[in-house]
C-alpha atoms as a PDB file:
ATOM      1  CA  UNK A   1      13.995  52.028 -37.702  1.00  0.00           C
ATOM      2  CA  UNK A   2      15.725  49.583 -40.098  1.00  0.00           C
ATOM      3  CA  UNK A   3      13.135  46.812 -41.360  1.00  0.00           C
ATOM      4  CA  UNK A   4      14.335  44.244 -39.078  1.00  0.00           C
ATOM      5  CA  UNK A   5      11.051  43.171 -37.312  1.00  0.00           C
ATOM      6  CA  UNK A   6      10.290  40.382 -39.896  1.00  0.00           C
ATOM      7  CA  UNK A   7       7.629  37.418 -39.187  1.00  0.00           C
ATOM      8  CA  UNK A   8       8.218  34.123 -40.418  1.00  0.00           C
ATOM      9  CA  UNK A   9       5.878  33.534 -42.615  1.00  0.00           C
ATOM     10  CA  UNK A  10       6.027  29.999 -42.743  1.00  0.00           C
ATOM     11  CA  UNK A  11       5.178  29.476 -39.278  1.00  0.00           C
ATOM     12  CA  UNK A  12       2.277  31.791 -39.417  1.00  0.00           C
ATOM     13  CA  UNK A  13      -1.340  30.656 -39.745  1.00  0.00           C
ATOM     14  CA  UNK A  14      -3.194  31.611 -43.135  1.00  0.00           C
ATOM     15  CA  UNK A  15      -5.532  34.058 -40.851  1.00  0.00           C
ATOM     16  CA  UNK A  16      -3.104  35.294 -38.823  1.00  0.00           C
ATOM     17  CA  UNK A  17      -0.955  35.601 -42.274  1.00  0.00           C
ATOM     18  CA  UNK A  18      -3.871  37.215 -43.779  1.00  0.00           C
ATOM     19  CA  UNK A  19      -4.067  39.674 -40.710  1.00  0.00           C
ATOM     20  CA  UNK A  20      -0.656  40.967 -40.739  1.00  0.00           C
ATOM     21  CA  UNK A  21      -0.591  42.037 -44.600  1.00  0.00           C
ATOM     22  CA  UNK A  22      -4.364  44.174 -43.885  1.00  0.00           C
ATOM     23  CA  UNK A  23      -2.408  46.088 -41.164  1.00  0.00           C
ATOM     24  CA  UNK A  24       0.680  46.356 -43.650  1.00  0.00           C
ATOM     25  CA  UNK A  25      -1.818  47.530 -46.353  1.00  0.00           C
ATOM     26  CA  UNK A  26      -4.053  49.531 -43.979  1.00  0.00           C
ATOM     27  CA  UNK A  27      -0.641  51.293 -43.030  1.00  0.00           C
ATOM     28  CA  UNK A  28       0.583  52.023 -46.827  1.00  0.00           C
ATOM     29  CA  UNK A  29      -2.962  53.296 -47.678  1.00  0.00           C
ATOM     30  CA  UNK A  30      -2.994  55.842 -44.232  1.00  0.00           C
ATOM     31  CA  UNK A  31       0.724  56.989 -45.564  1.00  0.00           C
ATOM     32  CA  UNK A  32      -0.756  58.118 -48.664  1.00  0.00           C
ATOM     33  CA  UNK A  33      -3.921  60.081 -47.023  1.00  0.00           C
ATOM     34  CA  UNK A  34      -1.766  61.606 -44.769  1.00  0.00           C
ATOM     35  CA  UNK A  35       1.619  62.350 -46.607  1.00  0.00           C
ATOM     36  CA  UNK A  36       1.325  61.497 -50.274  1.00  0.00           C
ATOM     37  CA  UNK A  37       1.856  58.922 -52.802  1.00  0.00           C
ATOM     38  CA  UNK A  38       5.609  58.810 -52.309  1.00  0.00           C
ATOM     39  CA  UNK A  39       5.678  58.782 -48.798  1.00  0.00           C
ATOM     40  CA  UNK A  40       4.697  55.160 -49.056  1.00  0.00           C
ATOM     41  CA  UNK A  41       7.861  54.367 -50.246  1.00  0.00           C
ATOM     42  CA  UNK A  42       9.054  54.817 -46.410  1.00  0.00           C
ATOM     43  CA  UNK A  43       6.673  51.852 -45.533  1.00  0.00           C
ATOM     44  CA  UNK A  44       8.510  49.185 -43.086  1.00  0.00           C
ATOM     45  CA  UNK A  45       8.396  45.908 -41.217  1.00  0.00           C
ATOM     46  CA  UNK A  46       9.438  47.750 -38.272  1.00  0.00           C
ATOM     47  CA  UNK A  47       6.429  50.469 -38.771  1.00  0.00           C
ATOM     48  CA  UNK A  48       4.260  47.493 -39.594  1.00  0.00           C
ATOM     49  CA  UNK A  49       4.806  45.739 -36.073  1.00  0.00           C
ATOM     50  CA  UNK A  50       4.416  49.498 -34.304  1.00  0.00           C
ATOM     51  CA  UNK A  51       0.769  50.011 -36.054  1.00  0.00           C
ATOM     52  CA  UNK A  52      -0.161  46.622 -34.628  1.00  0.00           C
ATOM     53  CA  UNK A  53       1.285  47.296 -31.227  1.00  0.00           C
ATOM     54  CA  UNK A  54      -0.687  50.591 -30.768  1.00  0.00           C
ATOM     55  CA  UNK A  55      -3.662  48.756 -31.875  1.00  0.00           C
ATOM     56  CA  UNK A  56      -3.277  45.852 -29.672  1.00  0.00           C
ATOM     57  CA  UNK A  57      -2.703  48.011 -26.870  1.00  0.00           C
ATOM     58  CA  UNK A  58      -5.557  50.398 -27.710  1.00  0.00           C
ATOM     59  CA  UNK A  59      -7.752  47.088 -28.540  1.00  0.00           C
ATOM     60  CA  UNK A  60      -9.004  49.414 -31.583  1.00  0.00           C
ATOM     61  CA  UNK A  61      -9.053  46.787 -34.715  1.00  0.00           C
ATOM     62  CA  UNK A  62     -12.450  46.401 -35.595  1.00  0.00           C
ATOM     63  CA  UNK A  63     -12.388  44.291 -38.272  1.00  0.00           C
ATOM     64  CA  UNK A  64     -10.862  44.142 -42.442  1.00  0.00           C
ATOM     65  CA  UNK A  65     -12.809  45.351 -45.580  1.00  0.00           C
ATOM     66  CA  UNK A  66     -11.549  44.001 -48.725  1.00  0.00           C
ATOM     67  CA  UNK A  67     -10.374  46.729 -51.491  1.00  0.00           C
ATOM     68  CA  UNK A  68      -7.475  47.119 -53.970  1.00  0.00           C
ATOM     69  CA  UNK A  69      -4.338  47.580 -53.327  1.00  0.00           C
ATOM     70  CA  UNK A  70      -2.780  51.548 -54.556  1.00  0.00           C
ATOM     71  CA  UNK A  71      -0.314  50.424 -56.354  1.00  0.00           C
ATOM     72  CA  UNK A  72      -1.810  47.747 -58.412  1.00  0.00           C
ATOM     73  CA  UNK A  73      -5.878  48.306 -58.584  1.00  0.00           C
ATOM     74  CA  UNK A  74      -5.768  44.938 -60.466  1.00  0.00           C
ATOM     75  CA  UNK A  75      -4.820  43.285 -57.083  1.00  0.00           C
ATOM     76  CA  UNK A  76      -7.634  42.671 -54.449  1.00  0.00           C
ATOM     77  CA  UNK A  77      -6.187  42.893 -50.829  1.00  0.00           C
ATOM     78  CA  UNK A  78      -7.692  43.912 -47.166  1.00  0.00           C
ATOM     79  CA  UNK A  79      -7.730  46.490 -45.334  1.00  0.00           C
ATOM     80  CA  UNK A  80      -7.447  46.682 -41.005  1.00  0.00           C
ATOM     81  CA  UNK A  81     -10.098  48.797 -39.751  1.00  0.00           C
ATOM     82  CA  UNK A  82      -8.515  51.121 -36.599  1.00  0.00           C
ATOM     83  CA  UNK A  83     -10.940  53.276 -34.470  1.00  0.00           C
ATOM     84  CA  UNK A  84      -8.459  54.929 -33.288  1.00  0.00           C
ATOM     85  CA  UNK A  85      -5.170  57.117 -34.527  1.00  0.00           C
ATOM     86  CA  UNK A  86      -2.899  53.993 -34.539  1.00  0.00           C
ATOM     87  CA  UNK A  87      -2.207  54.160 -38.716  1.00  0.00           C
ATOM     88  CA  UNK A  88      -2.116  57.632 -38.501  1.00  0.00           C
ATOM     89  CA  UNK A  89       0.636  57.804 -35.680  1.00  0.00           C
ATOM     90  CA  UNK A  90       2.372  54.650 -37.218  1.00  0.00           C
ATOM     91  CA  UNK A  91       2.656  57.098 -40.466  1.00  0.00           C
ATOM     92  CA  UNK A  92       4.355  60.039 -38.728  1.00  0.00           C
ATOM     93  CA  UNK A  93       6.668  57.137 -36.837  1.00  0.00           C
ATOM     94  CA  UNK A  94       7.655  56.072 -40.437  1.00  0.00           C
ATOM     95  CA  UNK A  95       8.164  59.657 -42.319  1.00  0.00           C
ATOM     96  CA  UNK A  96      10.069  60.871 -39.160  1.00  0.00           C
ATOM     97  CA  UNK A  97      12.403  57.871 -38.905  1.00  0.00           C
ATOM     98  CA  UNK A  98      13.314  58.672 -42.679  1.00  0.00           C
ATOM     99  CA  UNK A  99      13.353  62.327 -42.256  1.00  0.00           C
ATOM    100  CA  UNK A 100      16.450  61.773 -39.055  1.00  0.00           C
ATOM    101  CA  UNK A 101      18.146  58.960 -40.866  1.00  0.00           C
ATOM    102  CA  UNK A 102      18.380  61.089 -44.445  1.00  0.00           C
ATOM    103  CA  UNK A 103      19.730  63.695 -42.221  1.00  0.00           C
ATOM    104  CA  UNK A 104      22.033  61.912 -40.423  1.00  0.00           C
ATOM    105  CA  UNK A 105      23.503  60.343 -43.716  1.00  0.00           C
ATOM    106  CA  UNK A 106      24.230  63.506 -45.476  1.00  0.00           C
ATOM    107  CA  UNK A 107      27.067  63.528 -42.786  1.00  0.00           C
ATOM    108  CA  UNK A 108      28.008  59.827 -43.912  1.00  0.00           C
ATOM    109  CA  UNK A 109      27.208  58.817 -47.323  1.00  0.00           C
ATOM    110  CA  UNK A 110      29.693  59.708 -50.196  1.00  0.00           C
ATOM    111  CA  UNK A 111      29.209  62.506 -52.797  1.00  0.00           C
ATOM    112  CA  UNK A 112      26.589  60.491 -55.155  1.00  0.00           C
ATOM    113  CA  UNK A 113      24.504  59.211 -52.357  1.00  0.00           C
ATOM    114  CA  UNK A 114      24.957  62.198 -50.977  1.00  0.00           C
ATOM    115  CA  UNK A 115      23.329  64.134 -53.903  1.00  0.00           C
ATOM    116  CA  UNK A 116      20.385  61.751 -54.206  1.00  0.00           C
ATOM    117  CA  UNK A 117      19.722  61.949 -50.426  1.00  0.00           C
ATOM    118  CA  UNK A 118      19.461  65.679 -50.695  1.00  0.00           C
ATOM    119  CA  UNK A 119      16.736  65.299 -53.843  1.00  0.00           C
ATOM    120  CA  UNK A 120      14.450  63.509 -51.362  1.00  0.00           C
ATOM    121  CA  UNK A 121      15.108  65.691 -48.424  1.00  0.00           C
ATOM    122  CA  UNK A 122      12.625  68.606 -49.002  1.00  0.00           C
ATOM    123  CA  UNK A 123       9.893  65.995 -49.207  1.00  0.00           C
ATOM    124  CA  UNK A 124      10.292  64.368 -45.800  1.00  0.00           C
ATOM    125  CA  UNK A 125      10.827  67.890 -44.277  1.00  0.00           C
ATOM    126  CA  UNK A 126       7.936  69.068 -45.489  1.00  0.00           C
ATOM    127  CA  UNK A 127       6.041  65.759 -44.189  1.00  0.00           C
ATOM    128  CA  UNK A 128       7.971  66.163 -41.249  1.00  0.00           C
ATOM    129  CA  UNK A 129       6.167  69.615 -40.520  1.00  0.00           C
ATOM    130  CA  UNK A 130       2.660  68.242 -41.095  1.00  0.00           C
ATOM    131  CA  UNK A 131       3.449  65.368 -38.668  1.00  0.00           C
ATOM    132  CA  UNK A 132       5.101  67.725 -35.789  1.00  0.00           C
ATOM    133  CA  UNK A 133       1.239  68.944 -35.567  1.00  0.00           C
ATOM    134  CA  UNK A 134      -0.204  65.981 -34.092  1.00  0.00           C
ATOM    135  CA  UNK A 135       3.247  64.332 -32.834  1.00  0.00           C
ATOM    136  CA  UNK A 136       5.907  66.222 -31.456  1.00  0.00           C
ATOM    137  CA  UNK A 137       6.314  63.885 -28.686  1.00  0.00           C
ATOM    138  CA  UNK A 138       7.650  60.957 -31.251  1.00  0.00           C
ATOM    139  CA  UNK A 139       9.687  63.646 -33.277  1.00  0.00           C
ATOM    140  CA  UNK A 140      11.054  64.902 -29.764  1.00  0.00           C
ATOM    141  CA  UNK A 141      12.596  61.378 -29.149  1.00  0.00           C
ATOM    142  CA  UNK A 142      13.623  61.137 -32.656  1.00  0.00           C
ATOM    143  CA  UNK A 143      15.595  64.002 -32.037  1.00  0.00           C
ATOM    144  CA  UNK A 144      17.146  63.216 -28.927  1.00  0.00           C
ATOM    145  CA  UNK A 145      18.172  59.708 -30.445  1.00  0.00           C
ATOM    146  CA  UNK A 146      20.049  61.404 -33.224  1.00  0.00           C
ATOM    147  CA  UNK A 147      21.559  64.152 -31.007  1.00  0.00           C
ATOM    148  CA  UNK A 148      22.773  61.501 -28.460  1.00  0.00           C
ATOM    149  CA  UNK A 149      24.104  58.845 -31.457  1.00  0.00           C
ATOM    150  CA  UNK A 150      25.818  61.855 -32.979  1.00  0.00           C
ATOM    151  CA  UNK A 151      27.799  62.697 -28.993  1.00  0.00           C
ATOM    152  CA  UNK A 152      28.380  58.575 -28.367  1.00  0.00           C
ATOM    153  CA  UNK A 153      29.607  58.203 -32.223  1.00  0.00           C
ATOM    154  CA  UNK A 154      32.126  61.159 -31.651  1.00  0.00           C
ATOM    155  CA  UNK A 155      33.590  59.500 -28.594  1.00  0.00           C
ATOM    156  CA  UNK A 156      36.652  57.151 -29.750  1.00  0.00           C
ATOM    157  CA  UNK A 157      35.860  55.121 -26.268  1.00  0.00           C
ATOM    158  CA  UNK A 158      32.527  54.718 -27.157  1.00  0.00           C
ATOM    159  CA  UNK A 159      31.453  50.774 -26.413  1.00  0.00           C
ATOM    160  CA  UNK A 160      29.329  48.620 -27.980  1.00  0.00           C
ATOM    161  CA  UNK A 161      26.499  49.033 -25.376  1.00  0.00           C
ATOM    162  CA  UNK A 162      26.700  53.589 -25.487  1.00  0.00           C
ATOM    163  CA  UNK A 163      26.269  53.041 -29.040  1.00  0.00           C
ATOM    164  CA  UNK A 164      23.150  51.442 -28.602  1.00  0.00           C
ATOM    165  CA  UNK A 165      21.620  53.352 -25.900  1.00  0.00           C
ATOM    166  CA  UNK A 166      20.118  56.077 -28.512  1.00  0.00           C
ATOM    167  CA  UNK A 167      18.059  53.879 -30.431  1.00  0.00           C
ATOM    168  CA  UNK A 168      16.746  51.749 -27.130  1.00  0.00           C
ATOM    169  CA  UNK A 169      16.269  55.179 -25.292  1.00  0.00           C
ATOM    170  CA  UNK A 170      14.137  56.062 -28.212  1.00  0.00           C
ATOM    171  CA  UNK A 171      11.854  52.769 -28.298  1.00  0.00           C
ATOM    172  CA  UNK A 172      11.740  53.018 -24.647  1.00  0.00           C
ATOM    173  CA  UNK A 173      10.221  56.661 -24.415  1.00  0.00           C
ATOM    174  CA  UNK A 174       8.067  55.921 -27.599  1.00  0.00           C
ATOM    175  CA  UNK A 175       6.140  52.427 -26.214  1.00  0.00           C
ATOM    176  CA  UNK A 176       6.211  54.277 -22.652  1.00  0.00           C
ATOM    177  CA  UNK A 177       3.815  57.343 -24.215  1.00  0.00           C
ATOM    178  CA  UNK A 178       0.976  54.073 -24.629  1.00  0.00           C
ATOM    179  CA  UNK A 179       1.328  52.909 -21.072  1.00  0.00           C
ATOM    180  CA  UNK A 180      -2.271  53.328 -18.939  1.00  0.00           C
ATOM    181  CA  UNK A 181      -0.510  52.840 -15.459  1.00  0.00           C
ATOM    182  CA  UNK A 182       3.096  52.485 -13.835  1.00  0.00           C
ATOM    183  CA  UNK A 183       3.199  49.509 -13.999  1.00  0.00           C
ATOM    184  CA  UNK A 184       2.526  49.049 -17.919  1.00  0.00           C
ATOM    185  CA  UNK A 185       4.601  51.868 -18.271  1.00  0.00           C
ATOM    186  CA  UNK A 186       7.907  50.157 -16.914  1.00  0.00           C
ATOM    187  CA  UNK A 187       6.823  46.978 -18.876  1.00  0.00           C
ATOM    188  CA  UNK A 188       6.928  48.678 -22.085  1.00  0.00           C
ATOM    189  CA  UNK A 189       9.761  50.723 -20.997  1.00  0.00           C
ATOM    190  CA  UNK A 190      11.671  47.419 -20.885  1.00  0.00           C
ATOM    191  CA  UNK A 191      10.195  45.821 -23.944  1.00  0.00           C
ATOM    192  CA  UNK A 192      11.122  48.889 -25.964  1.00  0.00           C
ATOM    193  CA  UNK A 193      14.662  49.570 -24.666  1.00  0.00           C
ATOM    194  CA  UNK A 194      15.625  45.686 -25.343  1.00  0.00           C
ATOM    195  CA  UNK A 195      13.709  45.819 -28.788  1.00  0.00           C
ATOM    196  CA  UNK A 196      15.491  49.003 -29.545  1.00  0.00           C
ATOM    197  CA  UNK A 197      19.445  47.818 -28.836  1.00  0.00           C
ATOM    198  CA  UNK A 198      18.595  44.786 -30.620  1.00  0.00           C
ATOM    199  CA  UNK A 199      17.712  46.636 -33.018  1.00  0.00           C
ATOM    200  CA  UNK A 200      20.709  49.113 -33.388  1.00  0.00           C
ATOM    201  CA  UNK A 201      23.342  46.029 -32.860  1.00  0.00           C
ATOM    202  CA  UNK A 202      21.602  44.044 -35.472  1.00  0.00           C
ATOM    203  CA  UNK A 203      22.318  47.065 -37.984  1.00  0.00           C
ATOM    204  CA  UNK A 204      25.316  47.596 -37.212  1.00  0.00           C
ATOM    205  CA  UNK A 205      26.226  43.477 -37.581  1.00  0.00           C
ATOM    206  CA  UNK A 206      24.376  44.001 -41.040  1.00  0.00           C
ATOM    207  CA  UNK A 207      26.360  47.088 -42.077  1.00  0.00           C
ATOM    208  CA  UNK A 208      30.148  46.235 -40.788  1.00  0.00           C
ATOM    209  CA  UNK A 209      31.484  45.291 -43.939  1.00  0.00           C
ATOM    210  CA  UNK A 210      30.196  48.853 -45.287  1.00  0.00           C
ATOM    211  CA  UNK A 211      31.157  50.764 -42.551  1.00  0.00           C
ATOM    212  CA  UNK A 212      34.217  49.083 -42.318  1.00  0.00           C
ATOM    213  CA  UNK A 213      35.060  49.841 -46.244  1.00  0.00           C
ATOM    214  CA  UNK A 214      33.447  53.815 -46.071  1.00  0.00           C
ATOM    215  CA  UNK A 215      35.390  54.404 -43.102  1.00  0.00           C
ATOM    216  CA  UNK A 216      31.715  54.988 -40.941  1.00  0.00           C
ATOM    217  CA  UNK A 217      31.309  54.407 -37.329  1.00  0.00           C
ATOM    218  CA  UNK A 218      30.055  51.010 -35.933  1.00  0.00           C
ATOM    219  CA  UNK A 219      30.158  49.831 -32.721  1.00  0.00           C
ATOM    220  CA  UNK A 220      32.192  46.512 -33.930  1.00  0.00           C
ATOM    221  CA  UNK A 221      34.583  48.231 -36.294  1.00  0.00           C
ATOM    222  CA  UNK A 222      37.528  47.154 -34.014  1.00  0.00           C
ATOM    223  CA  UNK A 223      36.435  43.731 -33.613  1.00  0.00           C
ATOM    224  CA  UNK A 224      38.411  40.728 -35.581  1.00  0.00           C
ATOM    225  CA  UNK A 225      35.625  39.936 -38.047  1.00  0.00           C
ATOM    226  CA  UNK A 226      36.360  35.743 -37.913  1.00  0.00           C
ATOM    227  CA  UNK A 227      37.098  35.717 -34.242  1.00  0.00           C
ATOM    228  CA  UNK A 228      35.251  33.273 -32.907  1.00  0.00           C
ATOM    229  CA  UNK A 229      35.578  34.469 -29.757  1.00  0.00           C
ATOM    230  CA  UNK A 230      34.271  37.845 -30.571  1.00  0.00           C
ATOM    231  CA  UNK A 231      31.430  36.059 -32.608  1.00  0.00           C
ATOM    232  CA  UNK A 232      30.151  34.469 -29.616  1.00  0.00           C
ATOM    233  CA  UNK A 233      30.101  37.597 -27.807  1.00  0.00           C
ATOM    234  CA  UNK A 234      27.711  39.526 -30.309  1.00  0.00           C
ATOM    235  CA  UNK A 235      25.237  36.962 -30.829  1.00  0.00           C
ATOM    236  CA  UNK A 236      25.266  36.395 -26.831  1.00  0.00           C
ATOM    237  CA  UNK A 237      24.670  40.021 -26.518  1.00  0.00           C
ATOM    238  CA  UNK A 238      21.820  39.812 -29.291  1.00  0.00           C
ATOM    239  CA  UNK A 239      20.702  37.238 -27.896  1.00  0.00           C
ATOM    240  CA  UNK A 240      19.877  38.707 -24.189  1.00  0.00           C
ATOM    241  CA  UNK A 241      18.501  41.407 -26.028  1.00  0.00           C
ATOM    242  CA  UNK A 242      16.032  39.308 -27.555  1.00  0.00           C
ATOM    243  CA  UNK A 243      15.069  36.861 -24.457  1.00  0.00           C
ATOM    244  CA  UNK A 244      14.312  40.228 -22.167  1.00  0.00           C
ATOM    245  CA  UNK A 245      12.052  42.017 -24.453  1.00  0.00           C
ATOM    246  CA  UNK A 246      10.253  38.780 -24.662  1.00  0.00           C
ATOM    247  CA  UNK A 247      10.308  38.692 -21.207  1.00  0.00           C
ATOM    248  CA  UNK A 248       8.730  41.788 -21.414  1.00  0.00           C
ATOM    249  CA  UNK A 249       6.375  41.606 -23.523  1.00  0.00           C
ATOM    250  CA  UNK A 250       4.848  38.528 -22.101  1.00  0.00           C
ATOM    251  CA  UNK A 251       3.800  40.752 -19.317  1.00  0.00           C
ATOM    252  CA  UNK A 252       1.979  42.706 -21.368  1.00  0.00           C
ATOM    253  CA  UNK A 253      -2.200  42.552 -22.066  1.00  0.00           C
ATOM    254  CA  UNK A 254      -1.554  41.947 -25.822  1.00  0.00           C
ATOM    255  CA  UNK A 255      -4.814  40.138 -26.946  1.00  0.00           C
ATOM    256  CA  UNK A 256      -5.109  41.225 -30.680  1.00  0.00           C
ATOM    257  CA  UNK A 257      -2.706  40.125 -33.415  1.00  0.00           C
ATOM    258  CA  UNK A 258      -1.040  38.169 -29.910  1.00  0.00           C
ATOM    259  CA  UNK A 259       0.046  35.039 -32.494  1.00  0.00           C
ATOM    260  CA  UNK A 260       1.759  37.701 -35.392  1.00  0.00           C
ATOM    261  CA  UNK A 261       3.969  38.661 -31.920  1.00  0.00           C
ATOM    262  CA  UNK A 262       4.666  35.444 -30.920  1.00  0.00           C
ATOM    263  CA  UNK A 263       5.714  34.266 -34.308  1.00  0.00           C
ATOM    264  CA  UNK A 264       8.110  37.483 -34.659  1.00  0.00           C
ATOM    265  CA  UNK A 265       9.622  37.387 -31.228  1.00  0.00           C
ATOM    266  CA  UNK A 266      10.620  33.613 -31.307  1.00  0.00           C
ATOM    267  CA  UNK A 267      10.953  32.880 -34.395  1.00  0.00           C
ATOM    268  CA  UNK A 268      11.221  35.775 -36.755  1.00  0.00           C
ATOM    269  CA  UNK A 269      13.719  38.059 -35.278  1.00  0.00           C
ATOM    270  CA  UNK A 270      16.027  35.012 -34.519  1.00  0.00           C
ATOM    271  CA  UNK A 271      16.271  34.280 -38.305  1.00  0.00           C
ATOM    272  CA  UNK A 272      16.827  37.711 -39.227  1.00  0.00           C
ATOM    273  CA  UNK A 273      19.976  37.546 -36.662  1.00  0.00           C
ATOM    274  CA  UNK A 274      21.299  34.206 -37.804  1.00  0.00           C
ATOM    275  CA  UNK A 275      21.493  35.373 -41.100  1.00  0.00           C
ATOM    276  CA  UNK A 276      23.292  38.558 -40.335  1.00  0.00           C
ATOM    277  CA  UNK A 277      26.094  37.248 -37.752  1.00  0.00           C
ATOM    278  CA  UNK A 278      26.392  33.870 -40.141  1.00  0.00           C
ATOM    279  CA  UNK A 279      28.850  36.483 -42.247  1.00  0.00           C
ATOM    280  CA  UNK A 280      30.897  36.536 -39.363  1.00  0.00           C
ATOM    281  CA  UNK A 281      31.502  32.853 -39.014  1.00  0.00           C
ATOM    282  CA  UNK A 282      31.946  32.163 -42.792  1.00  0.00           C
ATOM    283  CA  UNK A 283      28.498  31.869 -43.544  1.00  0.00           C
ATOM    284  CA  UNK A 284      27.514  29.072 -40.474  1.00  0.00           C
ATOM    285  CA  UNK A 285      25.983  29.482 -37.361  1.00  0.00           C
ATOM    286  CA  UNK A 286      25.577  26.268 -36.649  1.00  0.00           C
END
């Protein structure tokens, strides 16, 4: 994923603020247990909201223990106690993701990039193996998704909404595997598919000015950038994105860490995409 599931931290409440960092920092410190030092580097937002998701489903935080933080031991922080494997599968999510998006931009990046990409390779293929132990199902549809972006990205007819699917497909299958019954299972079906093309438009808003220059794919590349018109239509399309996978997930039995999701879904996530599609009305979405 691409570090677009922010909070807003403004709106937050101190606890709740307090709450989302000890699940950020319980997450770094699994990373480092189960990969190694450098593997924390991969930490995200979007990894960050996937550990609390498989904890709020599991209903497996049992508390927060105060400790130091690895990268500074001069700086106190807390910790999120899990009970279950939710850090641990939040940590293969995140070296995975990296591991599929290094390969896939060995294809893209130009010579320099190119070369530093293939420096940090070896290490996220060999946490890559140690994470296929425990979770081939989330490298499965982390293949898939790369396999199928590669076929849609290939197609000169591809639209805006096939070059999407991949990523949503992904989300889908990967929020589906913590479903208990049917019906939670198309809930989070739905609130992963809509999080997911969000997700993959928002990136591709955020990158068109790079692709555009590099000569990469994205979905908008033969869009008028100040077309109003056109502008209108992507943040529409965002936009429905955004209001189904809430719809979504207020069906679901989220109790823990309910007001971090609130505060992300509403409020969050619709900053992050102001700011992005602002470039595409000279800087105002008003």
């Amino acid at each position: 994923m691409f570090g677009y599931l922010q909070i807003q931290k403004s709106e937050l409440l101190v606890r709740e603020y307090e709450a989302y960092k000890s699940v950020y920092c319980g997450l770094c410190k699994q990373m480092g247990r189960d990969y190694s030092f450098l593997a924390r580097f991969s930490l995200s937002y979007d990894c960050t909201f996937y550990a609390m998701l498989l904890m709020s489903l599991s209903k497996s935080c049992s508390g927060f223990k105060d400790g130091r933080c690895t990268f500074n031991p001069l700086k106190k922080c807390k910790f999120a106690l899990c009970e279950d494997d939710c850090f641990s599968k939040a940590s293969a999510f995140s070296v995975l993701s990296v591991y599929y998006k290094l390969k896939d931009d060995i294809k893209d990046e130009r010579f320099f990039k190119r070369l530093f990409i293939r420096m940090l390779f070896p290490f996220f293929s060999h946490w890559r193996n140690k994470a296929l132990k425990k979770y081939s199902e989330i490298d499965n549809y982390l293949s898939q998704m790369t396999d199928l972006q590669s076929t849609a990205e290939s197609d000169p007819e591809c639209s805006v909404d096939e070059s999407a699917h991949p990523t949503a497909l992904m989300l889908s299958n990967l929020f589906a595997l913590e479903s208990s019954s049917d019906e939670d299972k198309r809930i989070l079906r739905e609130f992963g598919y809509q999080l997911g093309r969000w997700i993959y438009l928002i990136d591709a808003a955020d990158d068109y000015d790079k692709d555009i220059k590099n000569g990469n794919f994205n979905p908008y590349k033969s869009w008028e950038k100040d077309s109003k018109e056109q502008q209108m239509k992507m943040v529409s399309s965002l936009n429905q994105s955004l209001a189904r996978a809430y719809d979504a997930y207020n069906l679901t039995d989220f109790k823990d860490f309910r007001g971090i999701f609130d505060n992300m879904l509403t409020l969050g996530l619709p900053s992050v995409q102001n700011k992005i599609t602002a470039k595409f009305n000279g800087g105002n979405n008003e």
